[in-house]
N, C-alpha and C. Protein backbone atom coordinates (compact mmCIF):
# COMPACT_ATOMS: atom_id res chain seq x y z
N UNK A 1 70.10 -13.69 24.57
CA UNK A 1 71.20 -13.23 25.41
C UNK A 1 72.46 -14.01 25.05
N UNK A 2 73.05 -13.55 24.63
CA UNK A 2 74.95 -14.15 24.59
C UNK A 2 75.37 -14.52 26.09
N UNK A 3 75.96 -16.07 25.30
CA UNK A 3 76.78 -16.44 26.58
C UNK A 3 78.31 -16.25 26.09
N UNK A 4 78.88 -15.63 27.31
CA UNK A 4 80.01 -15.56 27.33
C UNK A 4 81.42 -16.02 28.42
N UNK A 5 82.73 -15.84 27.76
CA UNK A 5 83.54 -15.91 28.37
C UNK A 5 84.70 -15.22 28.22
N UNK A 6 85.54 -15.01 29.01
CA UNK A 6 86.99 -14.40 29.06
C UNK A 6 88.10 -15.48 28.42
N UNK A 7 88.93 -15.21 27.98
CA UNK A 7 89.72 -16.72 27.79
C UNK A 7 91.29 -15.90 26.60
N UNK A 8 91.76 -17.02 26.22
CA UNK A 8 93.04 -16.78 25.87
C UNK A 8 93.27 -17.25 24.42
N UNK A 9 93.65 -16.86 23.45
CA UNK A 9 93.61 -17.85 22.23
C UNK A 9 94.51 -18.58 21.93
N UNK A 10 94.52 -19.62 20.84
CA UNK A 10 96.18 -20.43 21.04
C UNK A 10 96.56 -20.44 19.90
N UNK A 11 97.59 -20.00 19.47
CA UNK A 11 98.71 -19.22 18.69
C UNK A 11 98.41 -20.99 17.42
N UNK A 12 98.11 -20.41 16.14
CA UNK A 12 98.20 -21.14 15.16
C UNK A 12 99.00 -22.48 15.31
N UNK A 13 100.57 -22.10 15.19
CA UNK A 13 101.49 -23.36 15.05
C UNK A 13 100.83 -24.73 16.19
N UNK A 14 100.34 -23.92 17.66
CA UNK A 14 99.58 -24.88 18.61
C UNK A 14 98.58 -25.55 18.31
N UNK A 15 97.83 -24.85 17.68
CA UNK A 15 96.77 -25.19 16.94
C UNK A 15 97.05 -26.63 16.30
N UNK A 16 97.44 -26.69 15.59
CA UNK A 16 97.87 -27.61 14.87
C UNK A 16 98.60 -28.83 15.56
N UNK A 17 99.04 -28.49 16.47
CA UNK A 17 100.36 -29.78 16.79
C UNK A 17 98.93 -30.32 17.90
N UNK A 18 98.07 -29.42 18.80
CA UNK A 18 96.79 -30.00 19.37
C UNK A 18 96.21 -30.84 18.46
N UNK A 19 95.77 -30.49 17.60
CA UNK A 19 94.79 -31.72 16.22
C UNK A 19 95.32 -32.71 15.84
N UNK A 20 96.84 -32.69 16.16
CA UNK A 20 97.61 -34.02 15.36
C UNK A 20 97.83 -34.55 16.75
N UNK A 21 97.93 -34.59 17.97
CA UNK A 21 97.73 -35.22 19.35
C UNK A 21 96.51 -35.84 19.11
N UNK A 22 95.10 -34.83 18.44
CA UNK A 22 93.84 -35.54 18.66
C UNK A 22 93.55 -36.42 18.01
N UNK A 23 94.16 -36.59 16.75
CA UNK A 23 94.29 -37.60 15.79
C UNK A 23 95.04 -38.70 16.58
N UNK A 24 96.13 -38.27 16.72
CA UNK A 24 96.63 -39.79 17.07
C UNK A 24 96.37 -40.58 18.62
N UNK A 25 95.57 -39.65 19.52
CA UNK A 25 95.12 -40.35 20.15
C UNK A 25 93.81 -40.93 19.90
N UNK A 26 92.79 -40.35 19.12
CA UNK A 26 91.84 -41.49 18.12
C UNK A 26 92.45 -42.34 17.65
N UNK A 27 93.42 -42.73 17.16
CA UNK A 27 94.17 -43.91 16.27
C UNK A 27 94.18 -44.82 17.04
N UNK A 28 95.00 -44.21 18.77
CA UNK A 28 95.30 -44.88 19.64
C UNK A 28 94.74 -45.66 20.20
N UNK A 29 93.31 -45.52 20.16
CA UNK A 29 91.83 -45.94 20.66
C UNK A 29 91.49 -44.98 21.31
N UNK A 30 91.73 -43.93 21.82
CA UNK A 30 90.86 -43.05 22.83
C UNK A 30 89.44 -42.70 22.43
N UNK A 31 88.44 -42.91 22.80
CA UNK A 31 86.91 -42.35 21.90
C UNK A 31 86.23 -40.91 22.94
N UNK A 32 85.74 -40.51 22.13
CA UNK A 32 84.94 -39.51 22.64
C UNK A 32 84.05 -39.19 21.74
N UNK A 33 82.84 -38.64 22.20
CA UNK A 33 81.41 -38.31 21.63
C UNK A 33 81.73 -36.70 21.07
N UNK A 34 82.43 -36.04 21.01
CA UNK A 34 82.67 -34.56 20.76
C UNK A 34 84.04 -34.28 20.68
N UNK A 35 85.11 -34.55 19.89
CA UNK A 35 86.53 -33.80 19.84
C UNK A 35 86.39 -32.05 19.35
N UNK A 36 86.82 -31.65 19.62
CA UNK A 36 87.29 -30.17 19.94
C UNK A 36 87.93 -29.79 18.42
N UNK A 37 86.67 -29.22 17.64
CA UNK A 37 87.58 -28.91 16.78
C UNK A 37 88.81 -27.32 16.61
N UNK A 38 90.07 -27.59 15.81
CA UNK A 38 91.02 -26.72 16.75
C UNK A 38 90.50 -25.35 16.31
N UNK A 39 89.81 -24.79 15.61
CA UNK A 39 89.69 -23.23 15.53
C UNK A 39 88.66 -23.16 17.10
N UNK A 40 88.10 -24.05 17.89
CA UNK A 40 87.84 -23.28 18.99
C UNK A 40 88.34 -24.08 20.22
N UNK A 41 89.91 -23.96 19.96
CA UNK A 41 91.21 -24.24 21.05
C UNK A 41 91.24 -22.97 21.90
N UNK A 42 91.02 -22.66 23.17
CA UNK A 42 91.26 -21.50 23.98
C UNK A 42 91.67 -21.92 25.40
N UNK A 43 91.96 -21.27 26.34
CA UNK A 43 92.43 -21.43 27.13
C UNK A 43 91.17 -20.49 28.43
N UNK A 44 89.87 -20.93 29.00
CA UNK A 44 89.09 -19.67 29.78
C UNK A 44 89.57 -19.33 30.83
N UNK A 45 89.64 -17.93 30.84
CA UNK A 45 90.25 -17.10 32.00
C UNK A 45 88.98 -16.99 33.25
N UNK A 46 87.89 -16.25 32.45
CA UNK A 46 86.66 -16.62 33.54
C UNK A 46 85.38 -16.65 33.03
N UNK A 47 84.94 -17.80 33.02
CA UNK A 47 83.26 -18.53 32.45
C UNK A 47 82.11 -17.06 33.17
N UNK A 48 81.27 -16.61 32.20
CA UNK A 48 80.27 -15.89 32.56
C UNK A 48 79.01 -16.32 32.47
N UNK A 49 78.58 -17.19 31.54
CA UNK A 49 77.55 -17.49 31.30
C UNK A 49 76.37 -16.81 29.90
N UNK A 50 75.28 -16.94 29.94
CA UNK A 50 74.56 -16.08 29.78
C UNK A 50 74.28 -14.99 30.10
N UNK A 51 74.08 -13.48 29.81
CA UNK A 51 74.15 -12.29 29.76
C UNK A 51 73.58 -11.20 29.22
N UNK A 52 72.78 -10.37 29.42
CA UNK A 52 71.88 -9.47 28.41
C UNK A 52 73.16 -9.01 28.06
N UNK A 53 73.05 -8.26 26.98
CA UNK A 53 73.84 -7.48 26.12
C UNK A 53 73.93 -5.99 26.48
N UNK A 54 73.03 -5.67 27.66
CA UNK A 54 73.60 -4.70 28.08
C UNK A 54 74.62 -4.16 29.45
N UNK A 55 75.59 -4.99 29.75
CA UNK A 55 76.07 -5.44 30.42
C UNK A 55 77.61 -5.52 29.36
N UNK A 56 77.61 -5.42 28.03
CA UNK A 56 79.09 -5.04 27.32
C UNK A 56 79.74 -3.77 27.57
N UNK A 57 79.21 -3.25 27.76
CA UNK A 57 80.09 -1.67 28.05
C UNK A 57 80.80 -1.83 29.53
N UNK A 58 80.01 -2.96 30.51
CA UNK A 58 80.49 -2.97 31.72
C UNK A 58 82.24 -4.79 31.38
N UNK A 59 81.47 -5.16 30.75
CA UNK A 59 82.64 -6.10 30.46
C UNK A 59 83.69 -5.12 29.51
N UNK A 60 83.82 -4.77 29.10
CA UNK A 60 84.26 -3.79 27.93
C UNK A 60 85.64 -2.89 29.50
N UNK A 61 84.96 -2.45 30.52
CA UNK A 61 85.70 -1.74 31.56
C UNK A 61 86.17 -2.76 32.26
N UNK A 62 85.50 -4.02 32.35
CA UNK A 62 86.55 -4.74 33.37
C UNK A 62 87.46 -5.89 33.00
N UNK A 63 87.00 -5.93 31.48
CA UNK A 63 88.72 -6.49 30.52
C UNK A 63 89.35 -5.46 30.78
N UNK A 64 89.68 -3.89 30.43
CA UNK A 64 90.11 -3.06 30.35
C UNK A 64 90.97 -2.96 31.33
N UNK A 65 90.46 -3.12 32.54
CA UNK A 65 91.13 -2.81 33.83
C UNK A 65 92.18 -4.37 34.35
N UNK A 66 91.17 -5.50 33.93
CA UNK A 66 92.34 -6.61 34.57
C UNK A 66 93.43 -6.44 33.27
N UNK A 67 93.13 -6.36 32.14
CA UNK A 67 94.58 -6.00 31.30
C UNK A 67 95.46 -4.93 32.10
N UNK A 68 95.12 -4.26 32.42
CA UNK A 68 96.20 -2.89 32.99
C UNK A 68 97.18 -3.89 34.16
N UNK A 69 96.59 -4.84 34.66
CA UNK A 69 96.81 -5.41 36.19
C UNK A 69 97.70 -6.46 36.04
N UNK A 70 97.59 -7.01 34.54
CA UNK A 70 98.66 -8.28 34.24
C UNK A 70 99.56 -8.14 33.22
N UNK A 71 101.13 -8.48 33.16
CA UNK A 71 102.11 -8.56 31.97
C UNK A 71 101.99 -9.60 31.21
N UNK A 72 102.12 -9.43 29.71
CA UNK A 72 102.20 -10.43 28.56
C UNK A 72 103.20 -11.34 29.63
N UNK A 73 103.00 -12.75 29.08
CA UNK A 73 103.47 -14.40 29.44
C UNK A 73 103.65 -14.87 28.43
N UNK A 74 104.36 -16.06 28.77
CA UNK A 74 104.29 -17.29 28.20
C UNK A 74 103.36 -18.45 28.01
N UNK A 75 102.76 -19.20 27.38
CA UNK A 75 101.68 -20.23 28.17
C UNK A 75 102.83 -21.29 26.99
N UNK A 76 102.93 -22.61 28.28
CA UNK A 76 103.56 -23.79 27.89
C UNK A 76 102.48 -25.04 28.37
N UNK A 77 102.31 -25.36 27.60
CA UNK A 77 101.36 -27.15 27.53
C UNK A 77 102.24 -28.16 27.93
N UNK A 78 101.25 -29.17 28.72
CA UNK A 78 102.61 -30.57 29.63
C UNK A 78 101.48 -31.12 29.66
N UNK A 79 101.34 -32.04 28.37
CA UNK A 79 100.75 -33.48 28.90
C UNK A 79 99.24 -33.35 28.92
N UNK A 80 98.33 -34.37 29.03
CA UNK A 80 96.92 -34.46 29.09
C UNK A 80 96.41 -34.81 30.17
N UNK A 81 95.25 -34.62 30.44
CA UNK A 81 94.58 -35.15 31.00
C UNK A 81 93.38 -35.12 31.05
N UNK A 82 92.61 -35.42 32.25
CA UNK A 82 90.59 -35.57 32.10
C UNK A 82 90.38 -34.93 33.60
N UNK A 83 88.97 -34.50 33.06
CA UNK A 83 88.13 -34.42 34.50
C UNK A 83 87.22 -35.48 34.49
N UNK A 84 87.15 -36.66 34.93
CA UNK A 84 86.55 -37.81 34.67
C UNK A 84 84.94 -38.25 35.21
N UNK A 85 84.82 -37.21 36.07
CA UNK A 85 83.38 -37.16 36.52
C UNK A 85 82.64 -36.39 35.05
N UNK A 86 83.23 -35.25 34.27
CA UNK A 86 82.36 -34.23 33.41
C UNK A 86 82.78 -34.73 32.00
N UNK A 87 83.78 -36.04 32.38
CA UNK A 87 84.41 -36.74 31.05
C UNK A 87 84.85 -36.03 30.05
N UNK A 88 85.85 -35.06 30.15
CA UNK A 88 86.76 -34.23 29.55
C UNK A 88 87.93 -34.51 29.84
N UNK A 89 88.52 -34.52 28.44
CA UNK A 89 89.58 -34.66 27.82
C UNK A 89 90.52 -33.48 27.40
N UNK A 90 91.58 -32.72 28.36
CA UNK A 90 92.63 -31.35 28.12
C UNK A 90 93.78 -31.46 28.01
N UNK A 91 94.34 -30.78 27.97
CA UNK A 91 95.85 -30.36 27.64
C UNK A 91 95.88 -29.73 28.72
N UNK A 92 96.95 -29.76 29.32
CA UNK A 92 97.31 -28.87 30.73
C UNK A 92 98.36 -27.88 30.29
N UNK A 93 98.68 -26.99 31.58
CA UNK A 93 99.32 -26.07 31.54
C UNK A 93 100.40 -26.00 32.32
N UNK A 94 101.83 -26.19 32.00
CA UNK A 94 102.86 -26.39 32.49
C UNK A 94 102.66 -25.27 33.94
N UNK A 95 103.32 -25.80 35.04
CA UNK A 95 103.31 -25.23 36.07
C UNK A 95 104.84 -24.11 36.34
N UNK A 96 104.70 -23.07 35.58
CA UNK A 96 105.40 -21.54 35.94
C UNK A 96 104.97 -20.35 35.47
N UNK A 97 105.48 -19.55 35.17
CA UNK A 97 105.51 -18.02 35.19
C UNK A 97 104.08 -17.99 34.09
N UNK A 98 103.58 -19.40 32.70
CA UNK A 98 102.62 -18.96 31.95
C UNK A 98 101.14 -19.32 33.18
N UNK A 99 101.20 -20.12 33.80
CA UNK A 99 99.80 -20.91 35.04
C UNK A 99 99.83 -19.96 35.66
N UNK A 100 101.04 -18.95 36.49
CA UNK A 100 101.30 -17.92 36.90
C UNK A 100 100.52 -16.82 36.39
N UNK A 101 100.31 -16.28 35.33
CA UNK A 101 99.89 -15.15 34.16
C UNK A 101 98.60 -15.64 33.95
N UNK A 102 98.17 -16.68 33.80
CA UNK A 102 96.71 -17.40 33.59
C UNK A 102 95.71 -17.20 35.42
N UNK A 103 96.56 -17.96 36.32
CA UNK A 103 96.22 -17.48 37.35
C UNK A 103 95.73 -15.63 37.79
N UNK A 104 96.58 -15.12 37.24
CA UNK A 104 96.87 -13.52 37.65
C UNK A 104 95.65 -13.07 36.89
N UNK A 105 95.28 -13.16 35.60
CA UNK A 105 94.19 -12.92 34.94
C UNK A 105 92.97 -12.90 35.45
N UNK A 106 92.80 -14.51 36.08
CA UNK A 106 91.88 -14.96 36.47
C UNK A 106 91.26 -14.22 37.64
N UNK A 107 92.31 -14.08 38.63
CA UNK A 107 91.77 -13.36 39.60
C UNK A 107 91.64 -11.51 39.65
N UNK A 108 92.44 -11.41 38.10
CA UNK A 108 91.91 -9.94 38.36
C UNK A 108 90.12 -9.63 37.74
N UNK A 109 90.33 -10.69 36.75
CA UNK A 109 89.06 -10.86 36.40
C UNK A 109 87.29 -11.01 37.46
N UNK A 110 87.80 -12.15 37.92
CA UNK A 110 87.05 -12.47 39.22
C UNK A 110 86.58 -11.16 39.92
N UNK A 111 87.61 -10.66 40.57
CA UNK A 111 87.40 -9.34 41.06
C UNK A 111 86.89 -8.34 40.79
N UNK A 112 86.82 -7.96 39.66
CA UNK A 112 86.43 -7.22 38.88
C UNK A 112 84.89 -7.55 38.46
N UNK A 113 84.58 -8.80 38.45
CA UNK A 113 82.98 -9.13 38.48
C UNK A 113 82.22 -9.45 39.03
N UNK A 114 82.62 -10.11 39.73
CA UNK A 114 82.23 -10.44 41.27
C UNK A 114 81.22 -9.75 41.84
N UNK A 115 81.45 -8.57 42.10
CA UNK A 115 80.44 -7.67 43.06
C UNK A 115 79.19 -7.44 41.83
N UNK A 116 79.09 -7.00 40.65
CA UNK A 116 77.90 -7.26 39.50
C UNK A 116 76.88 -7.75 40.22
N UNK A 117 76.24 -6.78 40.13
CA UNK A 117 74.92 -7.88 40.02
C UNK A 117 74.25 -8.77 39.65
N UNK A 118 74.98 -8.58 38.63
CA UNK A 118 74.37 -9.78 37.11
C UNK A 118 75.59 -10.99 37.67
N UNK A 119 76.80 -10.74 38.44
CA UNK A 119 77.36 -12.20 38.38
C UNK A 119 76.83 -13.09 38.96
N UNK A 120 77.58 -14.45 37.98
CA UNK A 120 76.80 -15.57 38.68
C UNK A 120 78.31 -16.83 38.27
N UNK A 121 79.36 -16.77 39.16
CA UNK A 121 80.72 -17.21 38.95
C UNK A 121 80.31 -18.75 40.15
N UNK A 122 81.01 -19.42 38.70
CA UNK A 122 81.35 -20.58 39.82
C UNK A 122 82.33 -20.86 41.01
N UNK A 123 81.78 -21.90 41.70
CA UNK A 123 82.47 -21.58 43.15
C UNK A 123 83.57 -22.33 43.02
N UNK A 124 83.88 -23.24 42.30
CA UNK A 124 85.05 -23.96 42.16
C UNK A 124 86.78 -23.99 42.04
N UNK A 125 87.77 -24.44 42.05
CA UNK A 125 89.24 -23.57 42.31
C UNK A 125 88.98 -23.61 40.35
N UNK A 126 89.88 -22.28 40.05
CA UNK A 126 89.96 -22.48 38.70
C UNK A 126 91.44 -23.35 38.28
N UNK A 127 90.99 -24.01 37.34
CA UNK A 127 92.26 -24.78 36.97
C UNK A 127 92.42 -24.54 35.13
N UNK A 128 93.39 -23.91 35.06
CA UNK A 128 93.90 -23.89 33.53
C UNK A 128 94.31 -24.77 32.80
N UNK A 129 93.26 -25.27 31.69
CA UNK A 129 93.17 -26.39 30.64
C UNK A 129 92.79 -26.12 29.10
N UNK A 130 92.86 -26.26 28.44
CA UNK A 130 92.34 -26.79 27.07
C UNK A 130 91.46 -27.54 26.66
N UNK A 131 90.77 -27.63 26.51
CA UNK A 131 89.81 -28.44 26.14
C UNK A 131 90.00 -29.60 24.96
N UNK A 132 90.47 -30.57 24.90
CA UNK A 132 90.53 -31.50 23.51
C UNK A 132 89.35 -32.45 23.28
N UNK A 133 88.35 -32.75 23.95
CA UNK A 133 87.23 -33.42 23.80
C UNK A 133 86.28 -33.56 25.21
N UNK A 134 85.05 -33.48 24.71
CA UNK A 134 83.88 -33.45 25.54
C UNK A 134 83.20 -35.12 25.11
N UNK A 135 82.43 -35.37 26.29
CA UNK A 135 81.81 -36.62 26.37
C UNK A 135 82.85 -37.90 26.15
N UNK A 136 83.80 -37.61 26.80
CA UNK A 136 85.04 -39.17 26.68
C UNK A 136 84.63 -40.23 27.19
N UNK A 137 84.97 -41.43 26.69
CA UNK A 137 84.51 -42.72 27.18
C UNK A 137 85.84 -42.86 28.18
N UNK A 138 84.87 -42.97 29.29
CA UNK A 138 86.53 -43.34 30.34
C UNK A 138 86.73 -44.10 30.50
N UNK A 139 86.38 -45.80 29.53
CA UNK A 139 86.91 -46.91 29.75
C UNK A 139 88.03 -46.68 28.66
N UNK A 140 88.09 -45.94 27.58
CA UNK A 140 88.98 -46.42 26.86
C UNK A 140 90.34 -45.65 27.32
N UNK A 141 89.74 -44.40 28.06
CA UNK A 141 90.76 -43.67 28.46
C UNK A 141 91.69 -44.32 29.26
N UNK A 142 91.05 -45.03 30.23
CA UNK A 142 91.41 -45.66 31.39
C UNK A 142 92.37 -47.22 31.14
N UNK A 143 91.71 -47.43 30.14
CA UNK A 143 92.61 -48.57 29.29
C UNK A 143 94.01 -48.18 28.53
N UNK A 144 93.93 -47.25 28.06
CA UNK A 144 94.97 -46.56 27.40
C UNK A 144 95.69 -45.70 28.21
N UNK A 145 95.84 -45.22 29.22
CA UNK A 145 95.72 -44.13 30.17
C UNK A 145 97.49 -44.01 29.68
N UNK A 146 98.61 -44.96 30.26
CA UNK A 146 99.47 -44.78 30.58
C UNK A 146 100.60 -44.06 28.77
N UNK A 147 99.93 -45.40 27.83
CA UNK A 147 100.51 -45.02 26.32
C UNK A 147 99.75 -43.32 25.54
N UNK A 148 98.72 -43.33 26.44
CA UNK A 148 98.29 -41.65 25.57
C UNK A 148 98.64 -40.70 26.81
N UNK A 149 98.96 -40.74 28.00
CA UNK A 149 99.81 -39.27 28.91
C UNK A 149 101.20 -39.09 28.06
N UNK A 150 102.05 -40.43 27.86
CA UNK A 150 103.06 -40.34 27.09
C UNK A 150 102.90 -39.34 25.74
N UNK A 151 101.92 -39.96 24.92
CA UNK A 151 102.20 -39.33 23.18
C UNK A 151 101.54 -38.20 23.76
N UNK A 152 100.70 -37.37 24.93
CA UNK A 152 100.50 -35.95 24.89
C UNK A 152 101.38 -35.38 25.58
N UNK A 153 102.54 -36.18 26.37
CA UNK A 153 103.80 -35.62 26.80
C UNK A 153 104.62 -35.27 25.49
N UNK A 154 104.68 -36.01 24.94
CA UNK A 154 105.48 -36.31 23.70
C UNK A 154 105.31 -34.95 22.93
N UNK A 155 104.19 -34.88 22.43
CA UNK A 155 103.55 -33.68 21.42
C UNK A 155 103.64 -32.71 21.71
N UNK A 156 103.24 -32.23 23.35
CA UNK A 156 103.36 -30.99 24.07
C UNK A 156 104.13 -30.55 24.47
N UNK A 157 105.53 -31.50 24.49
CA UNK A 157 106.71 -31.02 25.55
C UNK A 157 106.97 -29.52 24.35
N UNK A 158 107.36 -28.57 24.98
CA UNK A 158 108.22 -27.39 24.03
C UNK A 158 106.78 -26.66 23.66
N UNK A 159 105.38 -27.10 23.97
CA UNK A 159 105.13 -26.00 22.82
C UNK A 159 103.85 -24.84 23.65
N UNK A 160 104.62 -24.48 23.50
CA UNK A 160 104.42 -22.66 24.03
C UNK A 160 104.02 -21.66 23.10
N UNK A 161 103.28 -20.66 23.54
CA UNK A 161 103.40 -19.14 22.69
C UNK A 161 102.94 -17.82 23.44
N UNK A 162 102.93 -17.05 22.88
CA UNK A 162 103.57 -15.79 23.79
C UNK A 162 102.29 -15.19 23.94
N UNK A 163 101.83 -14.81 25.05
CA UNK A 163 100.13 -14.24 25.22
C UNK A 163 100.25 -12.50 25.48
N UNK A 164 99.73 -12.32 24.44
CA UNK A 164 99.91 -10.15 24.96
C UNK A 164 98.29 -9.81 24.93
N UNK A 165 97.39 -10.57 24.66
CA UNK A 165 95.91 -9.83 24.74
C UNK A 165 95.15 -11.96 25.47
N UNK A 166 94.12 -10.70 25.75
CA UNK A 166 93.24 -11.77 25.94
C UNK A 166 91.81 -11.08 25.42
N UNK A 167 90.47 -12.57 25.36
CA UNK A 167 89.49 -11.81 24.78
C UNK A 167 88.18 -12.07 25.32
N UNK A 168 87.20 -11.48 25.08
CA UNK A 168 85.80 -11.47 25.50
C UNK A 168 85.14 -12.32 24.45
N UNK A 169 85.22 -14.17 24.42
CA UNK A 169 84.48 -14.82 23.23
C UNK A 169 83.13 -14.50 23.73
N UNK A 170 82.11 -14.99 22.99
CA UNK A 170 81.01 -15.30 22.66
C UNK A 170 80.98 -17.24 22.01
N UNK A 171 79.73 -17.64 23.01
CA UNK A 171 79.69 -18.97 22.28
C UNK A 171 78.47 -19.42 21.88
N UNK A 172 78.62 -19.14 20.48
CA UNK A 172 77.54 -19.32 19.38
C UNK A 172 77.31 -20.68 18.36
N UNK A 173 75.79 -20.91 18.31
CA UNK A 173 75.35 -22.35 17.97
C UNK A 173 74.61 -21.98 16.48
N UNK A 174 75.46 -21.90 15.34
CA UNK A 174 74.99 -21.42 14.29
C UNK A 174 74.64 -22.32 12.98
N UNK A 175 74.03 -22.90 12.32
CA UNK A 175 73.83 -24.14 11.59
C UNK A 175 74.40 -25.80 12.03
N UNK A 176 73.95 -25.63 13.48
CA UNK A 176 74.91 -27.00 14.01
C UNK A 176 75.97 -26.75 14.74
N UNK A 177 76.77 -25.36 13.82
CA UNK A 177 77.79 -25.81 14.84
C UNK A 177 78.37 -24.72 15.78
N UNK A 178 79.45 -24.97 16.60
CA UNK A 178 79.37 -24.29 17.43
C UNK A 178 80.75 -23.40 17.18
N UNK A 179 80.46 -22.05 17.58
CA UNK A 179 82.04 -20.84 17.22
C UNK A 179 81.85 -19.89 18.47
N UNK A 180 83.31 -19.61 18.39
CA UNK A 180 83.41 -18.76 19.31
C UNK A 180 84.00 -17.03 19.03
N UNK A 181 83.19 -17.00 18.20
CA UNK A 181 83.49 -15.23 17.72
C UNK A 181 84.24 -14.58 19.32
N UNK A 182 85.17 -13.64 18.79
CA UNK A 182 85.93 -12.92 19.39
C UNK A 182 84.74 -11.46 19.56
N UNK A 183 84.58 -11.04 20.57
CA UNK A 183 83.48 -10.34 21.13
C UNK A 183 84.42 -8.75 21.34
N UNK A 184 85.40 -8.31 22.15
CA UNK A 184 86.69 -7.90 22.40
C UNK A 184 87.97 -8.42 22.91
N UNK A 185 88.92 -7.55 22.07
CA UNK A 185 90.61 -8.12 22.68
C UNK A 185 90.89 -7.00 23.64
N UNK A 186 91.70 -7.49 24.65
CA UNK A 186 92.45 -6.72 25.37
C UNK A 186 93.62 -7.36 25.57
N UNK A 187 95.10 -6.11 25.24
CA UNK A 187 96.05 -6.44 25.01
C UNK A 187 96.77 -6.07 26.61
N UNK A 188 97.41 -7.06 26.71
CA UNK A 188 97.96 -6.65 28.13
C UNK A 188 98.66 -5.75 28.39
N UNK A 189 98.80 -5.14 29.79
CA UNK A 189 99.71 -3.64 29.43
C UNK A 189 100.60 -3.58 31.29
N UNK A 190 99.99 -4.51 31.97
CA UNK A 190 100.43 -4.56 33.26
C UNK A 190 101.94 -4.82 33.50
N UNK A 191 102.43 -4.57 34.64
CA UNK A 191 104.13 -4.69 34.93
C UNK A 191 103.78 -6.09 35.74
């Protein structure tokens, strides 16, 4: 069974300026057991889980429909941070009109799956992040805390890109490693 998710992709040039943050906060000392490598940089709109495969034709209608429900955005990055209990290490999401459009997604999404039978959605508030590393040591974070918010202020201030689809990944464990094949796009079409 494919596990899946909804989520957002991040525009090449981001790509890149993320990996050179991740670099230089390794330099910096930051450690972590898993950095994020950047071809699977995304942004998740809504975590599904595991899933029979027959259940795509029904995801297939309810990308379809939350696209109709939301307008292309902006998404702008501000700075890093952690969830320090699950010891993750993100990039945040500037607070306007793109957290706005990420939000709007989210809950058309939600809605839209929710009643499924097959759902099984976490109960938690959703918060829009990036992922830059899994398994962080939070002493070093915590040691460094104040000189690495700076250099991911630093890196992130300005960098934005323009979101018109979102997609249905798949997250696959294939000779070691892990990818997130694009499953379907849906291009936004909402006012």
């Amino acid at each position: 069974m494919p596990r899946l998710f909804f989520g957002v992709e991040v525009a090449d040039g981001a790509r890149q300026r993320l990996a050179e943050l991740c670099r230089d906060l390794r330099t910096l000392g930051v450690r972590a057991g898993n950095w994020s490598p950047p071809a699977l940089y995304h942004v998740t709109s809504l975590f599904l889980g595991q899933l029979d495969e027959a259940v795509l034709p029904e995801l297939e209608a309810i990308g379809q429909a939350a696209a109709s429900h939301v307008a292309p955005w902006t998404i702008t990055l501000n700075g890093a941070g952690t969830f320090l209990q699950k010891r993750i290490l993100w990039a945040g999401v500037r607070e306007d009109a793109g957290l706005a459009g990420l939000e709007a997604l989210h809950r058309a999404l939600r809605a839209q799956v929710a009643p499924r039978p097959w759902a099984r959605l976490e109960e938690r508030p959703y918060r829009a992040h990036l992922t830059l590393a899994r398994q962080l040591d939070a002493d070093t974070w915590t040691a460094l805390e104040p000189r690495a918010r700076a250099l991911a202020e630093r890196v992130t201030a300005g960098l934005a890109w323009p979101v018109e689809a979102f997609c249905l990944f798949e997250s696959v464990r294939a000779g070691g490693r892990l990818t997130y094949p694009v499953r379907m796009r849906f291009p936004l079409c909402g006012r």
